[in-house]
Protein backbone atom coordinates (compact mmCIF):
# COMPACT_ATOMS: atom_id res chain seq x y z
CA UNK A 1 14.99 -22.52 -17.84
CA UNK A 2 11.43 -22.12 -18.04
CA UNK A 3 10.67 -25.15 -15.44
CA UNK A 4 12.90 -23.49 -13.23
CA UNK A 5 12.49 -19.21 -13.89
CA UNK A 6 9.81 -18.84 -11.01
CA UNK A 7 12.10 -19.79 -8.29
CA UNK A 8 14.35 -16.73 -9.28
CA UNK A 9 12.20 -14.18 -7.32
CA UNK A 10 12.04 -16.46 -4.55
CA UNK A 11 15.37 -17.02 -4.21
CA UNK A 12 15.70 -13.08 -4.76
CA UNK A 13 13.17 -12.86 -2.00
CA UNK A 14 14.91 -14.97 0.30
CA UNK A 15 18.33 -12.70 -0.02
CA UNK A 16 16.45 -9.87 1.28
CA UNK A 17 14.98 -11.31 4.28
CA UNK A 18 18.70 -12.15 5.29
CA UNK A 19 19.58 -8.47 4.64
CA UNK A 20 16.31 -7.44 6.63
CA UNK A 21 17.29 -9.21 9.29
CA UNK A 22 20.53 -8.28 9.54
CA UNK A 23 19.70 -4.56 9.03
CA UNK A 24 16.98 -4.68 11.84
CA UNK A 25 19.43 -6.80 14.38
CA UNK A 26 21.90 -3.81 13.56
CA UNK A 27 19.78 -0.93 13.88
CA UNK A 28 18.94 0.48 17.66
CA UNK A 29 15.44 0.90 19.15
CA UNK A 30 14.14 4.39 19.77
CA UNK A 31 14.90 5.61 23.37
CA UNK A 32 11.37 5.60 24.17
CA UNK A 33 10.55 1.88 22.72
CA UNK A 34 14.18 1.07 25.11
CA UNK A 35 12.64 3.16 27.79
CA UNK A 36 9.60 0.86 27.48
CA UNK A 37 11.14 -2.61 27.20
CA UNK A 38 12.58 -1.64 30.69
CA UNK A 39 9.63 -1.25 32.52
CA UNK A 40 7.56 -4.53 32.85
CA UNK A 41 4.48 -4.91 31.52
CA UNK A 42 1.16 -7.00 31.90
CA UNK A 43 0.31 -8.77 29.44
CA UNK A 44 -2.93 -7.03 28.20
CA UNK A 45 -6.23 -8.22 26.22
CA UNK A 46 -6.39 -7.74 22.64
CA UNK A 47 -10.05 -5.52 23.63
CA UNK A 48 -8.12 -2.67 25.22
CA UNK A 49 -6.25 -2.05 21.96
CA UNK A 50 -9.80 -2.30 19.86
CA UNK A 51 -10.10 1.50 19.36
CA UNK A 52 -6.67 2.06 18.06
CA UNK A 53 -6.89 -1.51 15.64
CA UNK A 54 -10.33 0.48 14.69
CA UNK A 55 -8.85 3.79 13.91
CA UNK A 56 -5.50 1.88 11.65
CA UNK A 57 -8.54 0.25 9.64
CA UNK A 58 -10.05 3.23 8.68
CA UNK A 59 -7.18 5.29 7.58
CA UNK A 60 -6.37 2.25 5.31
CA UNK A 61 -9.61 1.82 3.89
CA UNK A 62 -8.57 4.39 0.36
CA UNK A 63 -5.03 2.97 -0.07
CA UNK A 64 -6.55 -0.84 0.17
CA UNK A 65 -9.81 -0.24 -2.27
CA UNK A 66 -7.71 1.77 -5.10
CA UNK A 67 -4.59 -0.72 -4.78
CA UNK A 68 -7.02 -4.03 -5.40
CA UNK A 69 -8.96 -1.70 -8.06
CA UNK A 70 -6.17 -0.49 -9.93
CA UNK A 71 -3.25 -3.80 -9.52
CA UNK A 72 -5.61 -6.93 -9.00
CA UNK A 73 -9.50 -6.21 -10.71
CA UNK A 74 -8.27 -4.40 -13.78
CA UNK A 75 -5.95 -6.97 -15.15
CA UNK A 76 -8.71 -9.16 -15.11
CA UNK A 77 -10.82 -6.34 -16.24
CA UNK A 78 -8.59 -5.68 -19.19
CA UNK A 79 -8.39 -9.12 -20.24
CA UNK A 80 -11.94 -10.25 -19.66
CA UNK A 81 -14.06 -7.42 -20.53
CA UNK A 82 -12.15 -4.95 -22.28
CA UNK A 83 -11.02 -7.49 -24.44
CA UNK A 84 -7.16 -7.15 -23.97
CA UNK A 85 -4.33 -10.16 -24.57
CA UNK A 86 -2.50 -11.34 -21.22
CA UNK A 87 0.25 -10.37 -21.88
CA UNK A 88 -0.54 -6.65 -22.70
CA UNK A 89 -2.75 -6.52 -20.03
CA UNK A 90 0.20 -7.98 -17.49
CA UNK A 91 2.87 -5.35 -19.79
CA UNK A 92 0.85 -2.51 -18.60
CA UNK A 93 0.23 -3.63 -15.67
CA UNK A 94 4.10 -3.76 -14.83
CA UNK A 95 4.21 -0.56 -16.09
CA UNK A 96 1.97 0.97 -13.85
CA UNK A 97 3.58 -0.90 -10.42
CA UNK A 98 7.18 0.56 -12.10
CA UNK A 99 5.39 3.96 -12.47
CA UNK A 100 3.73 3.32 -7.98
CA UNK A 101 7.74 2.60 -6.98
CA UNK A 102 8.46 6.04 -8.56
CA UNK A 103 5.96 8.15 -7.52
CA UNK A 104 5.41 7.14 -3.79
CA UNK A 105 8.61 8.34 -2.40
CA UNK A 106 8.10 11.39 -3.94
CA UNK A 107 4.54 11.76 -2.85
CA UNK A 108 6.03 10.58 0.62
CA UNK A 109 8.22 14.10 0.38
CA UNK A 110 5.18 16.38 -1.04
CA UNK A 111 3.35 14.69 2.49
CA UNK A 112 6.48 15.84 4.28
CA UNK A 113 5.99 19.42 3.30
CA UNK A 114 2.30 19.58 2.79
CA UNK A 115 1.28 17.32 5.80
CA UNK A 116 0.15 13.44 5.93
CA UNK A 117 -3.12 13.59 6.77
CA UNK A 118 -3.86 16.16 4.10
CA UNK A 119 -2.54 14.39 1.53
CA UNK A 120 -4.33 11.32 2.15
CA UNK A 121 -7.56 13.06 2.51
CA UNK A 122 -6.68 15.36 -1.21
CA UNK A 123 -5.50 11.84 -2.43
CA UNK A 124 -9.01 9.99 -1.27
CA UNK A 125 -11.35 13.10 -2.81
CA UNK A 126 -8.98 12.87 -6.09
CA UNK A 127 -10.04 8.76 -6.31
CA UNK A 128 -13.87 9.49 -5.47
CA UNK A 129 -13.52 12.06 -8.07
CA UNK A 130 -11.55 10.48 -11.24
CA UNK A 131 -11.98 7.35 -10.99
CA UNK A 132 -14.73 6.41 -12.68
CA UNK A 133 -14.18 9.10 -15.41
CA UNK A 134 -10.64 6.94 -15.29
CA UNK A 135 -12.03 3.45 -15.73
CA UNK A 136 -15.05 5.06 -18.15
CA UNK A 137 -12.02 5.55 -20.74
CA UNK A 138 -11.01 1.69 -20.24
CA UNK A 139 -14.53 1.02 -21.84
CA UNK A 140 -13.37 2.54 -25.25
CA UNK A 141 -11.29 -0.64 -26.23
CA UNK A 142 -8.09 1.34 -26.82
CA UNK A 143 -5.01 0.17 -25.05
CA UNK A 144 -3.73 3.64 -25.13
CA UNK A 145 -6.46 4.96 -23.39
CA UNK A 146 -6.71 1.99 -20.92
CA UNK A 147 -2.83 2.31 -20.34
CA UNK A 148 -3.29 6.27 -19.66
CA UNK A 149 -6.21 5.17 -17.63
CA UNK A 150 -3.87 3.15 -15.15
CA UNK A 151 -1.16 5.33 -15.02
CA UNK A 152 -3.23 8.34 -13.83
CA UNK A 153 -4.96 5.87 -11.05
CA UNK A 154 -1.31 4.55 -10.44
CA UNK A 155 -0.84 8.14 -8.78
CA UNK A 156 -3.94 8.10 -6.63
CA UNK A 157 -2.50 5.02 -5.30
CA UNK A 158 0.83 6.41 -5.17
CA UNK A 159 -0.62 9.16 -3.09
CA UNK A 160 -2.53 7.05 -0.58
CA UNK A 161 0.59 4.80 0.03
CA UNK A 162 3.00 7.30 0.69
CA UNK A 163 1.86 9.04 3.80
CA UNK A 164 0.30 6.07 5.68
CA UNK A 165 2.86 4.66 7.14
CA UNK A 166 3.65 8.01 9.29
CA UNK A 167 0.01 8.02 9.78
CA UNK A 168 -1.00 5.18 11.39
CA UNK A 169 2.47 4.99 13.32
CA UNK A 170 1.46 8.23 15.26
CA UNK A 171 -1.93 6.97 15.93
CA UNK A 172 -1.13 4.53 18.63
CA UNK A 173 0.99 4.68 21.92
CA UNK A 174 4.33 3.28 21.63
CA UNK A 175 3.26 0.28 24.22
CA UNK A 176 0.50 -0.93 21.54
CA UNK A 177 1.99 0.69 18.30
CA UNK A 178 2.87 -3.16 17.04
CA UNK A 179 -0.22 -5.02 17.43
CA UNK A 180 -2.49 -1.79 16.86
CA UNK A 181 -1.18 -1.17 13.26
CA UNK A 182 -0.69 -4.96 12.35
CA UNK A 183 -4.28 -6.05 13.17
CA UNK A 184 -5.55 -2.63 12.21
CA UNK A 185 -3.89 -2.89 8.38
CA UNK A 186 -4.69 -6.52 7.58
CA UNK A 187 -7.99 -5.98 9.10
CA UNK A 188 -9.27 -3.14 6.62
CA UNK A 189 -6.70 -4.95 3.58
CA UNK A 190 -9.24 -8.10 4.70
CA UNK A 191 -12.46 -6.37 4.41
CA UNK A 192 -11.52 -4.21 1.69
């Protein structure tokens, strides 16, 4: 079982692609993205969409630094300099990405009432603010500390995740939307 247990979540992963693809080969395309396909279109250069590829990037910039900080540096950070066993260093861990898959669709409704763009700018000021007061208390050598530690930057993330997506959606026109927010994501998820 062992030789064999990592192919489970590939095999998991390969389900939901089918599903995805039936799902999105079932769903119909907004009138205006229909009303768009009609027309015909040049081919354009990937420079006129630089602005909007620009402007993606830097509303991603938050939600890419405190997702690497919080889910990729500090399990090696607990492990190699706080001092902490794999395997409670990957427990919490798990923990806190359980704790992100709660939290962002309900920060995705507080964005809903209180506005996207605000919460992603409360959400970046709350990360400048706590989080080195968060990742001082890692420095203590206490799991419980270094567990509350992730949990509480788990919500920043949480918070920068959930209203991107409508963000950066909006920011382009529908005739560039694709290519704008692809390049403009993985551009700043690159860099940052």
């Amino acid at each position: 079982l062992v030789e064999y247990a990592w192919r489970i979540p590939f095999l998991f992963g390969g389900v939901l692609a089918l599903l995805a693809i039936l799902l999105r080969h079932s769903t119909e395309e907004t009138p205006k993205f229909r009303e768009l396909k009609s027309e015909t279109h040049n081919k354009q250069p990937l420079s006129l969409y630089f602005r909007d590829i620009i402007t993606v990037a830097k509303y991603n910039i938050c939600p890419a630094v405190t997702f690497y900080l919080v889910f990729v540096f500090l399990v090696t950070y607990f492990n190699k300099f706080a001092g902490f066993d794999l395997e409670m260093t990957f427990l919490v861990n798990t923990i806190a990405v359980i704790w992100l898959m709660i939290l962002t669709p309900l920060f995705g409704l507080v964005a809903d009432k209180i506005g996207h763009k605000k919460l992603l700018i409360y959400a970046t000021i709350a990360f400048a603010l706590f989080s080195y007061p968060l990742l001082y208390l890692i420095s203590y050598h206490t799991l419980g500390l270094a567990t509350v530690a992730m949990l509480a930057l788990s919500v920043i993330v949480a918070a920068t995740f959930a209203p991107l997506p409508a963000i950066i959606t909006q920011l382009a026109p529908v005739a560039t939307r694709y290519t704008s927010v692809a390049f403009g994501f993985n551009l700043s998820a690159a860099i940052f």
